[in-house]
N, C-alpha and C. Protein backbone atom coordinates (compact mmCIF):
# COMPACT_ATOMS: atom_id res chain seq x y z
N UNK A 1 -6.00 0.39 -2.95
CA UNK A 1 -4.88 0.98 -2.24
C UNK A 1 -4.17 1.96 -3.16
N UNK A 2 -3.43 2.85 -2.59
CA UNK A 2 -3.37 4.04 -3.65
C UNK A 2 -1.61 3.66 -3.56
N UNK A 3 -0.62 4.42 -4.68
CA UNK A 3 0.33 3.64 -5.67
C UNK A 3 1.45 4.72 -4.69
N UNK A 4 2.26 4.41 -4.41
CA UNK A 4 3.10 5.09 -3.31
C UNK A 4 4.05 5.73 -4.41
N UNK A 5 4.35 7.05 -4.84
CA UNK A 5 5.59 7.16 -5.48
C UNK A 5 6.32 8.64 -4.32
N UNK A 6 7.48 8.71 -5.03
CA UNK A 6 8.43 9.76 -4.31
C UNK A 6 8.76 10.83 -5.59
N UNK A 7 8.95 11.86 -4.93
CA UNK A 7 9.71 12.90 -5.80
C UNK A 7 10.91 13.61 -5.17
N UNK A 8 12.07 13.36 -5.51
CA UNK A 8 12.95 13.56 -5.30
C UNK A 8 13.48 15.09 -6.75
N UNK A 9 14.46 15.61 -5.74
CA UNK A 9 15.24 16.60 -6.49
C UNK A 9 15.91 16.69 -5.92
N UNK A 10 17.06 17.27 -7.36
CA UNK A 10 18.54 17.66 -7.20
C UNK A 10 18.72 18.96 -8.12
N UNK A 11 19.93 19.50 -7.68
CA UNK A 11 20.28 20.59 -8.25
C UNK A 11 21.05 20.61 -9.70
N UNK A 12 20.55 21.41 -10.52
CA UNK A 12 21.14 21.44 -11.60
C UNK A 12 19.87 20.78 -12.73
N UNK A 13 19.61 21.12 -13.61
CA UNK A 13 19.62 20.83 -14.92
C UNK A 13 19.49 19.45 -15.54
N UNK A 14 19.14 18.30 -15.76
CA UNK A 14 19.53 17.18 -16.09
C UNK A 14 19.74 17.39 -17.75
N UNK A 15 21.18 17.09 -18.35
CA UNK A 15 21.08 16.58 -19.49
C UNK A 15 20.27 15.33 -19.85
N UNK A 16 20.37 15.37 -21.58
CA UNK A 16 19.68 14.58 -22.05
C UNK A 16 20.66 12.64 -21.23
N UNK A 17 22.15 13.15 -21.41
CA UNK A 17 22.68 11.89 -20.80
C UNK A 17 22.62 11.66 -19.51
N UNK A 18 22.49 12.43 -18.72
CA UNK A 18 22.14 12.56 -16.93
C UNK A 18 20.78 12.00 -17.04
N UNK A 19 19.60 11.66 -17.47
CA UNK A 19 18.67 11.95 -18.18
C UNK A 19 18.09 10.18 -18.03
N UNK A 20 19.30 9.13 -18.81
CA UNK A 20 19.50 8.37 -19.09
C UNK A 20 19.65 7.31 -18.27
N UNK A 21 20.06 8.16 -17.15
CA UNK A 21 20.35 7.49 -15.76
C UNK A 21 18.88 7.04 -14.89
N UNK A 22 18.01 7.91 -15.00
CA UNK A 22 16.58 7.44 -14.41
C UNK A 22 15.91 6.93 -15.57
N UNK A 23 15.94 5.94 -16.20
CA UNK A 23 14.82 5.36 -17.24
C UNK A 23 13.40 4.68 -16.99
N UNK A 24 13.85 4.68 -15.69
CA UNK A 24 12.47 4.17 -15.21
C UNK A 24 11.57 4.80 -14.31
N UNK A 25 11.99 6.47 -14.64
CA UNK A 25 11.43 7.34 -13.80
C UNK A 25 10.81 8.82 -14.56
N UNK A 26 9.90 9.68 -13.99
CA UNK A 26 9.56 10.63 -14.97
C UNK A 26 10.55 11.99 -14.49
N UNK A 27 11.09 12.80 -15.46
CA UNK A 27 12.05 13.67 -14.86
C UNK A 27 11.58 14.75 -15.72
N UNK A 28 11.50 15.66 -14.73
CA UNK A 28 11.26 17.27 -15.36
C UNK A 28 12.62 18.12 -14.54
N UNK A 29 12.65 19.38 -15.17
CA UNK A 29 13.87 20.23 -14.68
C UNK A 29 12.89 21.59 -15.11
N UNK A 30 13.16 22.50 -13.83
CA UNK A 30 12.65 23.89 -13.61
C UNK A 30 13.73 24.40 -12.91
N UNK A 31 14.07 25.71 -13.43
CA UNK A 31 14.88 26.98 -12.70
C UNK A 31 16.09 25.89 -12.11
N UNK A 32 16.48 25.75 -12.74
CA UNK A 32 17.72 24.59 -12.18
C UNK A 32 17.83 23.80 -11.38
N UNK A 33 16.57 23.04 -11.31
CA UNK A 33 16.28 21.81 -10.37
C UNK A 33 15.73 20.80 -10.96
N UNK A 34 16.13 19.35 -11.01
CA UNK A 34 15.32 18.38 -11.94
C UNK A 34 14.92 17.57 -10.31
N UNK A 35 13.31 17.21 -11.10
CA UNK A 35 13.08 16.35 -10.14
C UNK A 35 12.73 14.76 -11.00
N UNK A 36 12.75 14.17 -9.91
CA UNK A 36 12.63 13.16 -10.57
C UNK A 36 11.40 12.00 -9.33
N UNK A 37 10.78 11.74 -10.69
CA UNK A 37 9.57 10.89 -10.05
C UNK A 37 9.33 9.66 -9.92
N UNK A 38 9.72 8.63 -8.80
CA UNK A 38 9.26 7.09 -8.90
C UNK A 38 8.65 6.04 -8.37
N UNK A 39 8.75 5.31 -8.15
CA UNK A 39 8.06 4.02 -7.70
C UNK A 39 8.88 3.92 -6.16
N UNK A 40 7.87 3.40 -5.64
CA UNK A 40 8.27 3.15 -3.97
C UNK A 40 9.19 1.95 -4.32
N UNK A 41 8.89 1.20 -5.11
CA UNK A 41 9.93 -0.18 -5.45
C UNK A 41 11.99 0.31 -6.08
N UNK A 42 11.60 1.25 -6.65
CA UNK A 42 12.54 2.22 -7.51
C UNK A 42 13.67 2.83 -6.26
N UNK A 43 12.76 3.53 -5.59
CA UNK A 43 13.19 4.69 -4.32
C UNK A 43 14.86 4.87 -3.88
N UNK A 44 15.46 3.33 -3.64
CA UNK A 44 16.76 3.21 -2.92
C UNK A 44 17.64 3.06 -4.55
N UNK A 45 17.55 2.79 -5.21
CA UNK A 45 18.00 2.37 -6.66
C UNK A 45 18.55 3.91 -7.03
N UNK A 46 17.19 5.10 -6.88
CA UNK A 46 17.60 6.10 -7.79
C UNK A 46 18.12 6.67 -6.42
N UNK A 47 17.84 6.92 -5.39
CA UNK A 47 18.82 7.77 -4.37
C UNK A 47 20.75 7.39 -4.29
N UNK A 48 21.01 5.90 -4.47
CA UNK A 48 22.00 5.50 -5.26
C UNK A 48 22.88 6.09 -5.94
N UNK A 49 21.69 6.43 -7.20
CA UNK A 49 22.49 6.86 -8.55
C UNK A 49 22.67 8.06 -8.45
N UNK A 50 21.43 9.26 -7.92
CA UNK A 50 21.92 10.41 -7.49
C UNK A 50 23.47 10.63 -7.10
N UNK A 51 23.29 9.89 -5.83
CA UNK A 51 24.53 9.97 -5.00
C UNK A 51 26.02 9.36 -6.00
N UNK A 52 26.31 7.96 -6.61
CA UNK A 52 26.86 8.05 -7.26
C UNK A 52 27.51 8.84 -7.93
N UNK A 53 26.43 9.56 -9.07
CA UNK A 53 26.66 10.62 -9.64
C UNK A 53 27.23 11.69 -9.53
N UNK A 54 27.33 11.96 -7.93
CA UNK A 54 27.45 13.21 -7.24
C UNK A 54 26.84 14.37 -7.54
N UNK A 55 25.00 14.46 -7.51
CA UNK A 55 24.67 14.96 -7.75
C UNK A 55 24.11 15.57 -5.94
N UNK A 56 23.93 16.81 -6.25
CA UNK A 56 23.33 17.41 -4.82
C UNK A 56 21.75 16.80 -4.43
N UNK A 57 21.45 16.21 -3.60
CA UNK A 57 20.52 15.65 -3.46
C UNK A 57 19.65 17.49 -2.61
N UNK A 58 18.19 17.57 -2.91
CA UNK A 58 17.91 18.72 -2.06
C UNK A 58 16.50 18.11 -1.32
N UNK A 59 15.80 17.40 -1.65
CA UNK A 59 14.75 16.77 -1.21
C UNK A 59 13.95 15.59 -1.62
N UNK A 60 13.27 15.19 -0.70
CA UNK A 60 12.75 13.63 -1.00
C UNK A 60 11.41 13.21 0.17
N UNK A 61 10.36 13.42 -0.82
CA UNK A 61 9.52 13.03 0.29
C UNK A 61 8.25 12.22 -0.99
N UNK A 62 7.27 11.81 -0.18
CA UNK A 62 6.49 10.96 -0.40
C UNK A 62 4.92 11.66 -1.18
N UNK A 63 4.73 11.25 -1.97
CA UNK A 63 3.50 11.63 -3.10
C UNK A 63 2.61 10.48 -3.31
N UNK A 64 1.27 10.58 -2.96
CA UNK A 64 0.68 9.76 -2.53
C UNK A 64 -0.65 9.87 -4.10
N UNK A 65 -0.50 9.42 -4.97
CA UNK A 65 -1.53 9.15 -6.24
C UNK A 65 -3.31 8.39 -5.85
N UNK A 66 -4.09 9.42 -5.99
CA UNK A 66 -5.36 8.28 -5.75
C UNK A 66 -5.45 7.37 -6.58
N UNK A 67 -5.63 6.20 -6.31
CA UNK A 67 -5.65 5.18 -6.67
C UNK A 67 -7.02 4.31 -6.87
């Protein structure tokens, strides 16, 4: 069965301490967008912290890894 993850992005840049906030996730940042990559188990945890954060949420959809 193949490993369900999501990629989510938000706007802006992630510092190294913004950064800190997904530890259990892989995060890249391009042209002022970090995305951030995780576990279907993860999913509601980091949409959360986004929001918390008050970070602009811009998309979120589903990435499917062969497995």
């Amino acid at each position: 069965m193949a490993d369900l993850t999501y990629l989510l992005s938000f706007k802006g840049a992630a510092s190294p301490t913004l950064r800190s906030a997904f530890t259990n996730c892989e995060i890249e940042t391009d042209d002022g967008v970090t995305r951030v990559r995780c576990a279907h188990a993860e999913l509601g945890g980091v949409i959360s912290r986004i929001q918390d954060l008050g970070l602009e949420l811009l998309d979120v959809h589903l990435v499917v890894d062969p497995g």
